[in-house]
C-alpha atoms as a PDB file:
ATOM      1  CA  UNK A   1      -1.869 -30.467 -42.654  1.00  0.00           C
ATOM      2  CA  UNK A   2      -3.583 -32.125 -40.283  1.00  0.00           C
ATOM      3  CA  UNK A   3      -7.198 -31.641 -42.498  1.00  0.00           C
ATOM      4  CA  UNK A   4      -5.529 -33.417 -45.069  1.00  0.00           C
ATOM      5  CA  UNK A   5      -4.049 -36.398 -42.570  1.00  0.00           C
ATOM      6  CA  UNK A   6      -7.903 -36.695 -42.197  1.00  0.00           C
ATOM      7  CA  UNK A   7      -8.702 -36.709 -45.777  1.00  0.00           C
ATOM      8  CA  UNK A   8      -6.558 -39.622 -46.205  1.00  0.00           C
ATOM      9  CA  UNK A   9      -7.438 -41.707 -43.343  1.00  0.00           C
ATOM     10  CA  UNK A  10     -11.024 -41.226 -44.630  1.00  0.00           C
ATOM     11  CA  UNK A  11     -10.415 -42.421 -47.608  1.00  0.00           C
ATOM     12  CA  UNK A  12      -8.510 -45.042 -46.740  1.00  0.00           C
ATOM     13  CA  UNK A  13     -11.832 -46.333 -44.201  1.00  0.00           C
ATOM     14  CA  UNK A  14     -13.570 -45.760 -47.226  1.00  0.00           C
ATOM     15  CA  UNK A  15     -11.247 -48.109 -49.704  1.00  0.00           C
ATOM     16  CA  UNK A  16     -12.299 -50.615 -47.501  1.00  0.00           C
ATOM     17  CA  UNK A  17     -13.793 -53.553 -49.930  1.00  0.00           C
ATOM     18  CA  UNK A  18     -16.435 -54.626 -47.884  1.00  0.00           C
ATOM     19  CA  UNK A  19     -18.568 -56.880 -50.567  1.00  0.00           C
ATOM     20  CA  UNK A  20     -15.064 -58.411 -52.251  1.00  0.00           C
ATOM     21  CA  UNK A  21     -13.501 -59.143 -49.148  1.00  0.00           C
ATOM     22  CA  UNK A  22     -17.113 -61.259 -47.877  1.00  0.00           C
ATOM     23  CA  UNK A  23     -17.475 -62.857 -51.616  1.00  0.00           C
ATOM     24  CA  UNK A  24     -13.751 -63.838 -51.384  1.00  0.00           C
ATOM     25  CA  UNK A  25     -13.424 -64.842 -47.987  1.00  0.00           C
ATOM     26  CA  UNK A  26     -16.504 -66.784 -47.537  1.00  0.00           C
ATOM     27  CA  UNK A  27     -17.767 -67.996 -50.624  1.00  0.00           C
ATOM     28  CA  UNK A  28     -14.508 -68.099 -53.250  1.00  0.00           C
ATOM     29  CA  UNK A  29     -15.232 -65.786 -55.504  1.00  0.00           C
ATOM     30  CA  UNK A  30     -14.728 -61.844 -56.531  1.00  0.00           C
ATOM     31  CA  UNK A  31     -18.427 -60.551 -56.303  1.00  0.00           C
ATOM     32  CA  UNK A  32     -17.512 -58.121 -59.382  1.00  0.00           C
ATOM     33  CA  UNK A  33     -17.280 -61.109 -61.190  1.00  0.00           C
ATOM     34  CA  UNK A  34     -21.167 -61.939 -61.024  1.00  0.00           C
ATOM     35  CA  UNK A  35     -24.294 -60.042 -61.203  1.00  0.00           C
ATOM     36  CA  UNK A  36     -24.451 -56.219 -62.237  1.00  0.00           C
ATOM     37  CA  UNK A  37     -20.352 -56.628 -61.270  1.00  0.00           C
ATOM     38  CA  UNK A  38     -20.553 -53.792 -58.989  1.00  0.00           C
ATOM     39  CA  UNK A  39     -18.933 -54.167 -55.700  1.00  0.00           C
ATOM     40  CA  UNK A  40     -21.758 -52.976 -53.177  1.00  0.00           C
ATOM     41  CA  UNK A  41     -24.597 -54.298 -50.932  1.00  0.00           C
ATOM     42  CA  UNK A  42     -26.978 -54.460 -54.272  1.00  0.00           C
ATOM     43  CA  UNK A  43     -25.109 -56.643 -56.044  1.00  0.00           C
ATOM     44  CA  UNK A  44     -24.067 -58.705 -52.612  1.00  0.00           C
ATOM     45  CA  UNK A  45     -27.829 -59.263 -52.220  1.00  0.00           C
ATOM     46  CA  UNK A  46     -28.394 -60.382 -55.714  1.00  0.00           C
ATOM     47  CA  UNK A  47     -26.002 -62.851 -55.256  1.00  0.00           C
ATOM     48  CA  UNK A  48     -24.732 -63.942 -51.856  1.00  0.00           C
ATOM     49  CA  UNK A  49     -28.298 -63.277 -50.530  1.00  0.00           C
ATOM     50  CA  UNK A  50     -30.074 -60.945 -48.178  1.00  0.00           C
ATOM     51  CA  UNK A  51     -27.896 -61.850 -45.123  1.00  0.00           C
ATOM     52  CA  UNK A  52     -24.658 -60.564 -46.739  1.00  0.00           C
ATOM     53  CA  UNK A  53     -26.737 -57.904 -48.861  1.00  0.00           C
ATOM     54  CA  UNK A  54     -27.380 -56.538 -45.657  1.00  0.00           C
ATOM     55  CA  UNK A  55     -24.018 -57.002 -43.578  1.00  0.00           C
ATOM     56  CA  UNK A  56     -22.399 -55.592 -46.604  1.00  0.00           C
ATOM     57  CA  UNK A  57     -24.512 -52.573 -46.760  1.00  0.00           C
ATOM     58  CA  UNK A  58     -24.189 -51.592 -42.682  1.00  0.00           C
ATOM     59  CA  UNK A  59     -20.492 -51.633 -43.168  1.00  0.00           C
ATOM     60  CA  UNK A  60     -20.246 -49.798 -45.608  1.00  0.00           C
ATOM     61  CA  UNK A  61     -22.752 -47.230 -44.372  1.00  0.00           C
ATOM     62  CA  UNK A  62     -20.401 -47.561 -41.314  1.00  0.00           C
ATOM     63  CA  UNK A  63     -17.754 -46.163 -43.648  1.00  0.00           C
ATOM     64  CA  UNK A  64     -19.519 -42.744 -43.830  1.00  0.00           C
ATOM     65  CA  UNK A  65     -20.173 -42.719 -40.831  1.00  0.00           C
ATOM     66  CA  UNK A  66     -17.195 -43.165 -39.096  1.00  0.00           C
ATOM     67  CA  UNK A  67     -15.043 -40.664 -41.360  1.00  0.00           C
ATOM     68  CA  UNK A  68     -17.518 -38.309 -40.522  1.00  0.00           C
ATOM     69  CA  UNK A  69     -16.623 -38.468 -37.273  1.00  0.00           C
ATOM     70  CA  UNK A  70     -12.646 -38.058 -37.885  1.00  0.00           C
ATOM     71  CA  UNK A  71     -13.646 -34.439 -37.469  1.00  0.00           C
ATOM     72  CA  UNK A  72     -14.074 -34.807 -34.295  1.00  0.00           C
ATOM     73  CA  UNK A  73     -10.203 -35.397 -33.648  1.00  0.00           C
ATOM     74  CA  UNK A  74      -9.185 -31.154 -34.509  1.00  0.00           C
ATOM     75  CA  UNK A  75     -10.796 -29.813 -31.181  1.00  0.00           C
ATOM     76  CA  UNK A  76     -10.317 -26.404 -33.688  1.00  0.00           C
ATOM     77  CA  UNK A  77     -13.713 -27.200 -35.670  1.00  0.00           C
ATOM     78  CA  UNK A  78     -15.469 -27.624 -32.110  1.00  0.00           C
ATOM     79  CA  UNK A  79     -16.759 -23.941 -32.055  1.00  0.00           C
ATOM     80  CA  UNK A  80     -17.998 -23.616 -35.567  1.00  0.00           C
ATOM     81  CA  UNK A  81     -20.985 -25.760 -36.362  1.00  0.00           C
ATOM     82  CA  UNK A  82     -20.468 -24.050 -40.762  1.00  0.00           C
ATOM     83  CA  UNK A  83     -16.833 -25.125 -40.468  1.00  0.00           C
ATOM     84  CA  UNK A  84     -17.126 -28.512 -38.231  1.00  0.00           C
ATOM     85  CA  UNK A  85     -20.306 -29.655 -41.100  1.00  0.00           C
ATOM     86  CA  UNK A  86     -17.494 -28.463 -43.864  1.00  0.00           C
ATOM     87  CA  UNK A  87     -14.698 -30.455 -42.813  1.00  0.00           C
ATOM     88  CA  UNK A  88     -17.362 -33.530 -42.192  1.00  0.00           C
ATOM     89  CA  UNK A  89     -18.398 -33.081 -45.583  1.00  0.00           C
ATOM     90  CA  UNK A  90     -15.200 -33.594 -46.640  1.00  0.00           C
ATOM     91  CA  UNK A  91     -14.174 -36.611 -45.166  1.00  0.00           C
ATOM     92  CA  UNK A  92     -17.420 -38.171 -46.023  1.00  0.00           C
ATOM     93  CA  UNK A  93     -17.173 -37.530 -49.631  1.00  0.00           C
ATOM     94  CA  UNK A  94     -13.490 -38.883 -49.272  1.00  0.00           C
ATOM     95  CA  UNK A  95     -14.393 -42.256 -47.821  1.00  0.00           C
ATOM     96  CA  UNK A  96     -17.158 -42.176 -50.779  1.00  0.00           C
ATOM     97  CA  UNK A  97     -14.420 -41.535 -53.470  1.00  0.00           C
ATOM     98  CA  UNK A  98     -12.920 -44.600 -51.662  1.00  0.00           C
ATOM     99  CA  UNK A  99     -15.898 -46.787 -51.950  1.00  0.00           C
ATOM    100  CA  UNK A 100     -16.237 -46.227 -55.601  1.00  0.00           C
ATOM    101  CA  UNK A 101     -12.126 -46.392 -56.212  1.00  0.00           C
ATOM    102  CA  UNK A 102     -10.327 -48.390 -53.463  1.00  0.00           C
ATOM    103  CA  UNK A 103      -6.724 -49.009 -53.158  1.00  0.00           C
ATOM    104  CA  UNK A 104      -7.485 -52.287 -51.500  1.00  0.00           C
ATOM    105  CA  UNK A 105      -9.161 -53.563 -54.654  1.00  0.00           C
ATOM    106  CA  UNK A 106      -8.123 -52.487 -57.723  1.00  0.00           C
ATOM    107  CA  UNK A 107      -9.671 -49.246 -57.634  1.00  0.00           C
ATOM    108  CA  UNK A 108     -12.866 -51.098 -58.495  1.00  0.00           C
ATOM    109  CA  UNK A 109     -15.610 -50.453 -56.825  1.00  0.00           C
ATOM    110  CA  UNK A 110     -19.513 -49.939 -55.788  1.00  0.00           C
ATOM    111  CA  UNK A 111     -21.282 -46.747 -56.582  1.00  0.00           C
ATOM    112  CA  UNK A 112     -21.109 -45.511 -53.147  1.00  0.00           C
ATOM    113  CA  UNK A 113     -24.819 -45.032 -51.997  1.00  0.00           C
ATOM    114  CA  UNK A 114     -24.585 -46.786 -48.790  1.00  0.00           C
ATOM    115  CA  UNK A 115     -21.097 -44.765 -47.827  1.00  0.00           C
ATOM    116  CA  UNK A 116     -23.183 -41.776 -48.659  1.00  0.00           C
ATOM    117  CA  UNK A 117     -26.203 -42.330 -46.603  1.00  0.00           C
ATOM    118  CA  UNK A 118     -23.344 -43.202 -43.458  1.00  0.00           C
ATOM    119  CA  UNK A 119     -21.859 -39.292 -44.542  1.00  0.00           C
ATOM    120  CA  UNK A 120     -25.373 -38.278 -43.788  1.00  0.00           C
ATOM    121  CA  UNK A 121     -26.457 -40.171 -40.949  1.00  0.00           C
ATOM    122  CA  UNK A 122     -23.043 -38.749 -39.033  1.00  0.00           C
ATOM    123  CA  UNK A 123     -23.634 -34.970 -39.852  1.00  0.00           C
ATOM    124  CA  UNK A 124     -27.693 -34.701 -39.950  1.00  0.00           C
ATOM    125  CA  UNK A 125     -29.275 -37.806 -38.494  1.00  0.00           C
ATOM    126  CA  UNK A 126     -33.339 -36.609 -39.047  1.00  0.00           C
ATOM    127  CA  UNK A 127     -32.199 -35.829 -42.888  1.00  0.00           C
ATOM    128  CA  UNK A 128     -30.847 -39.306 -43.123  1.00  0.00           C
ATOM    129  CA  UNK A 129     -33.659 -41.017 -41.384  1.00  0.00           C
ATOM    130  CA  UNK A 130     -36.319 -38.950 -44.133  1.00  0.00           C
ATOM    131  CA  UNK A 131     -34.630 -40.493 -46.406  1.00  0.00           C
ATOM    132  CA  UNK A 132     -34.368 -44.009 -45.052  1.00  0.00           C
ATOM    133  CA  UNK A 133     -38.247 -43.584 -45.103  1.00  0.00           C
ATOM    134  CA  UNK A 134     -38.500 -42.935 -48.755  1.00  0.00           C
ATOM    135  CA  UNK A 135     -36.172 -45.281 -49.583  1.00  0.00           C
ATOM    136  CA  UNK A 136     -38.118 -48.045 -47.341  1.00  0.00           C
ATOM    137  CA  UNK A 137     -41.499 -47.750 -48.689  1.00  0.00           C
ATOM    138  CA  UNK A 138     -39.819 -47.505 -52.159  1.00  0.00           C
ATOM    139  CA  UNK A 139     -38.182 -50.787 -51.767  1.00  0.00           C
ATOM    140  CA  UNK A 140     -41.506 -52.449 -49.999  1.00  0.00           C
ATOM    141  CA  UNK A 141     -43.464 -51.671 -52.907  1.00  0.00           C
ATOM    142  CA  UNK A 142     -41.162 -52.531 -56.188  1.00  0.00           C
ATOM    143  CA  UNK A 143     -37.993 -54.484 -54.333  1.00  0.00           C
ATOM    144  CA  UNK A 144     -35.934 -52.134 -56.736  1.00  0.00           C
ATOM    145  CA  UNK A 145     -32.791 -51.054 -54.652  1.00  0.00           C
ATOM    146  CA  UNK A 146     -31.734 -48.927 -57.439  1.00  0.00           C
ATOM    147  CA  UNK A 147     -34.685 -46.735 -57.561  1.00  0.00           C
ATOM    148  CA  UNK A 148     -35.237 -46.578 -54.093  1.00  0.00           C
ATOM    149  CA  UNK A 149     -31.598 -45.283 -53.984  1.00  0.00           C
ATOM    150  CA  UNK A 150     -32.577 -42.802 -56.817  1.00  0.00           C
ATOM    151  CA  UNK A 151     -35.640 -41.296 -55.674  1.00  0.00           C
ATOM    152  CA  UNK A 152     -34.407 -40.815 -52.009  1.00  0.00           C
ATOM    153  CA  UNK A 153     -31.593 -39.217 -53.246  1.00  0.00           C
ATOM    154  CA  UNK A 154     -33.452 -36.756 -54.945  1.00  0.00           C
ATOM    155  CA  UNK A 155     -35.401 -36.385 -52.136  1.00  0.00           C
ATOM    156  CA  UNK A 156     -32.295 -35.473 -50.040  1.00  0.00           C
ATOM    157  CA  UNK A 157     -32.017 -31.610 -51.503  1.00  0.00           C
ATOM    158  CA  UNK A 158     -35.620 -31.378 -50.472  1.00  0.00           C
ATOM    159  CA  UNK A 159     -35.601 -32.187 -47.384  1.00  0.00           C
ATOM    160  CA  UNK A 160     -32.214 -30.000 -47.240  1.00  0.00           C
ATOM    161  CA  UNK A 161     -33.910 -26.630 -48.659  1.00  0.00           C
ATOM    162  CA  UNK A 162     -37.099 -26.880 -48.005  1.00  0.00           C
ATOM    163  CA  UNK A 163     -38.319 -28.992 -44.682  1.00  0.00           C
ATOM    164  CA  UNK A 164     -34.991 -28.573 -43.005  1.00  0.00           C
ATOM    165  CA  UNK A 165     -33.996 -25.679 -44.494  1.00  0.00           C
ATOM    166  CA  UNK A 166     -29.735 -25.704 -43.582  1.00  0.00           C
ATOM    167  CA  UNK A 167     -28.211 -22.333 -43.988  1.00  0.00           C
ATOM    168  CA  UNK A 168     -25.300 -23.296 -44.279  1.00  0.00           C
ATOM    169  CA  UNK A 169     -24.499 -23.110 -48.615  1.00  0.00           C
ATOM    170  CA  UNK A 170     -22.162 -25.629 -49.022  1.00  0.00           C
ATOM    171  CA  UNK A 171     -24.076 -28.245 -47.887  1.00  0.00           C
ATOM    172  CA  UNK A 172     -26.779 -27.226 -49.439  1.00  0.00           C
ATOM    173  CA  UNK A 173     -24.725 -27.227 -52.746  1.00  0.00           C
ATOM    174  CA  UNK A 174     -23.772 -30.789 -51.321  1.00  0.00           C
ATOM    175  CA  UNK A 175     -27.528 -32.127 -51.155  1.00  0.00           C
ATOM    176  CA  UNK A 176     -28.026 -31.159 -55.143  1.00  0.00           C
ATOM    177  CA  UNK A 177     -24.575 -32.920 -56.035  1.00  0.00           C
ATOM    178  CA  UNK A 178     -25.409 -35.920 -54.341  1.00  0.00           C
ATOM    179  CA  UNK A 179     -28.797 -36.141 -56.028  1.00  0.00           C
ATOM    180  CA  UNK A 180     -27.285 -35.466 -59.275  1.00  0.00           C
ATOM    181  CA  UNK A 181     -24.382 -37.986 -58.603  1.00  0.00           C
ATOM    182  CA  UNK A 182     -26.688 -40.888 -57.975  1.00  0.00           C
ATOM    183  CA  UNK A 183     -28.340 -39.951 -61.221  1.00  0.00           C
ATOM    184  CA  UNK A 184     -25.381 -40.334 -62.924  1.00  0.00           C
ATOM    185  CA  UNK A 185     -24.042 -42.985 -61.467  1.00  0.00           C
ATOM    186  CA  UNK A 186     -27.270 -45.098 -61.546  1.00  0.00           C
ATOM    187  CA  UNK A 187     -27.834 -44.401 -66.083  1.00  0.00           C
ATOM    188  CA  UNK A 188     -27.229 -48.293 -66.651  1.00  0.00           C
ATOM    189  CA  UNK A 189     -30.168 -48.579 -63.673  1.00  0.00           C
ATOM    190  CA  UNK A 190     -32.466 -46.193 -65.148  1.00  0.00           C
ATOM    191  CA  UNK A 191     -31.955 -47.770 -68.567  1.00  0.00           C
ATOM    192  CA  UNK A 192     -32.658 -50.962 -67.288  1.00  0.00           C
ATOM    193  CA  UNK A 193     -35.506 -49.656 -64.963  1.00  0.00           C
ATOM    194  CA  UNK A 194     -37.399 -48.320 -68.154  1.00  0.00           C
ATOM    195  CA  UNK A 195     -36.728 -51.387 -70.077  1.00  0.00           C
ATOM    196  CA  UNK A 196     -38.399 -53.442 -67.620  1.00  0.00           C
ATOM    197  CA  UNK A 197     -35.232 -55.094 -66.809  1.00  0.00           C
ATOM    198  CA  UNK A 198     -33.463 -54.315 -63.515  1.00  0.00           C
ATOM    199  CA  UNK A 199     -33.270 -56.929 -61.177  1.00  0.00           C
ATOM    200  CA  UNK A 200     -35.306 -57.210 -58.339  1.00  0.00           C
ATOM    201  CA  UNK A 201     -33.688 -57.894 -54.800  1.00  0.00           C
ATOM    202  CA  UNK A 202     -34.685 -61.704 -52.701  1.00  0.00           C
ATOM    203  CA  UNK A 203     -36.788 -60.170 -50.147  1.00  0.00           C
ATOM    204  CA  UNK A 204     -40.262 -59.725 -49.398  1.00  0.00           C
ATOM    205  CA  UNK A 205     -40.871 -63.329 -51.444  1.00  0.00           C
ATOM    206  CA  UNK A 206     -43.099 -64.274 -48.512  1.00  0.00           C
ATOM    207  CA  UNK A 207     -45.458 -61.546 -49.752  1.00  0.00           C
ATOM    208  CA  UNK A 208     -45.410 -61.718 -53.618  1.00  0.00           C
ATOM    209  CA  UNK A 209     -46.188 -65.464 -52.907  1.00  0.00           C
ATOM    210  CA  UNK A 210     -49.376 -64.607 -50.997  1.00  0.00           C
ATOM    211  CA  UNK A 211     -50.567 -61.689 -53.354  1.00  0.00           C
ATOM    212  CA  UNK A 212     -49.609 -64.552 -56.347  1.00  0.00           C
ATOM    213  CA  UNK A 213     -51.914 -67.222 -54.529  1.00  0.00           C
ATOM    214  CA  UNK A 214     -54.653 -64.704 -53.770  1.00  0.00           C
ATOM    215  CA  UNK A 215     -54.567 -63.783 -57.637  1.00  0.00           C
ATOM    216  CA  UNK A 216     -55.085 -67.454 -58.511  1.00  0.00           C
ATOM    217  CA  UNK A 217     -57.643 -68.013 -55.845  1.00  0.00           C
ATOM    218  CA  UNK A 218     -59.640 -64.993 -57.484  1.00  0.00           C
ATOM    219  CA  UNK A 219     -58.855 -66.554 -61.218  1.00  0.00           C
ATOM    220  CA  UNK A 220     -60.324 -70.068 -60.026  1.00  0.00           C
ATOM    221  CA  UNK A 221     -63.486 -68.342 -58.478  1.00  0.00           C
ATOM    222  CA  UNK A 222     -64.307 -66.586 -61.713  1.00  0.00           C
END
């Protein structure tokens, strides 16, 4: 009974709207009205900008991270590390099903990457971290969220079976899911990734400017 208080309380953190509530609020306007019309940080930084692209996506890693942590309230769990990362599990893909269908907003919502990097941040912080690496120099080099978000989730079940190497099975049954999730979720992405369309998020313009001047500087001396 009281696992299933949980279950709902993490969802409920994980309903929270974070990029409609900021478009509406501040600027006027439903975010899933613009854009790719999804409600997460990608979207927030294609159109309200990096700033809110980025407060958007630490709250609602946040989300993950703090339903994680609900687990901590049944003392019960304390002594078993399997059952403690089970229940955690839980939660965390509760406030993710929250993030993708919140009560708060229609039931429409993002596609829950940032909630699920908080889910693993709160249970295994080095796994997270790995992945925040590959999804870093991802981003530096192509400014594609989306396949930064794809290719460090697949690197998630790597560093899960291999480097890490966690006994325990169902989160390594976890890792995989996740990896294939994002897959799925991210189809329009990957069409639009191999079409040479996806969007490409307002940072790092500092740097194509210089490698763009450079270029011409090299054109004008031939």
């Amino acid at each position: 009974m009281n696992e299933l208080l949980l279950i709902i309380v993490a969802y409920l953190i994980g309903s929270i709207p974070t990029s409609v509530w900021v478009s509406k609020s501040f600027f006027n306007i439903d975010i899933r009205d613009y854009g790719s019309g999804n409600a997460g940080a990608t979207n927030t930084y294609r159109v309200l900008g990096s700033k809110w692209g980025t407060f958007v996506m630490v709250v609602d890693m946040l989300k993950g991270v703090l339903a994680v942590k609900l687990a901590l309230l049944l003392p019960e769990y304390a002594d078993n590390e399997v059952n403690l990362q089970n229940l955690q599990t839980g939660l965390g893909l509760a406030a993710v099903v929250g993030h993708i269908f919140p009560i708060w907003a229609d039931f429409r919502g993002g596609k829950g990457v940032a909630t699920l990097f908080g889910l693993v941040l709160g249970i295994s912080p080095w796994t997270a971290l790995s992945c925040v690496g590959i999804f870093s120099i991802v981003l530096y080099l192509t400014r594609f969220v989306s396949l930064s978000s794809i290719l460090a989730s697949i690197a998630f079940p790597f560093f899960i079976l291999v480097i890490f190497n966690v006994e325990n099975p169902v989160y390594r049954v976890f890792a995989i899911a996740v990896a294939l999730m994002v897959l799925l979720t991210h189809q329009k992405n990957i069409s639009r990734l191999l079409k040479g369309n996806e969007s490409k998020v307002p940072i790092l313009k500092g740097r194509d400017r210089r490698r763009q001047r450079r270029r011409e500087a090299r054109q004008s001396n031939d």
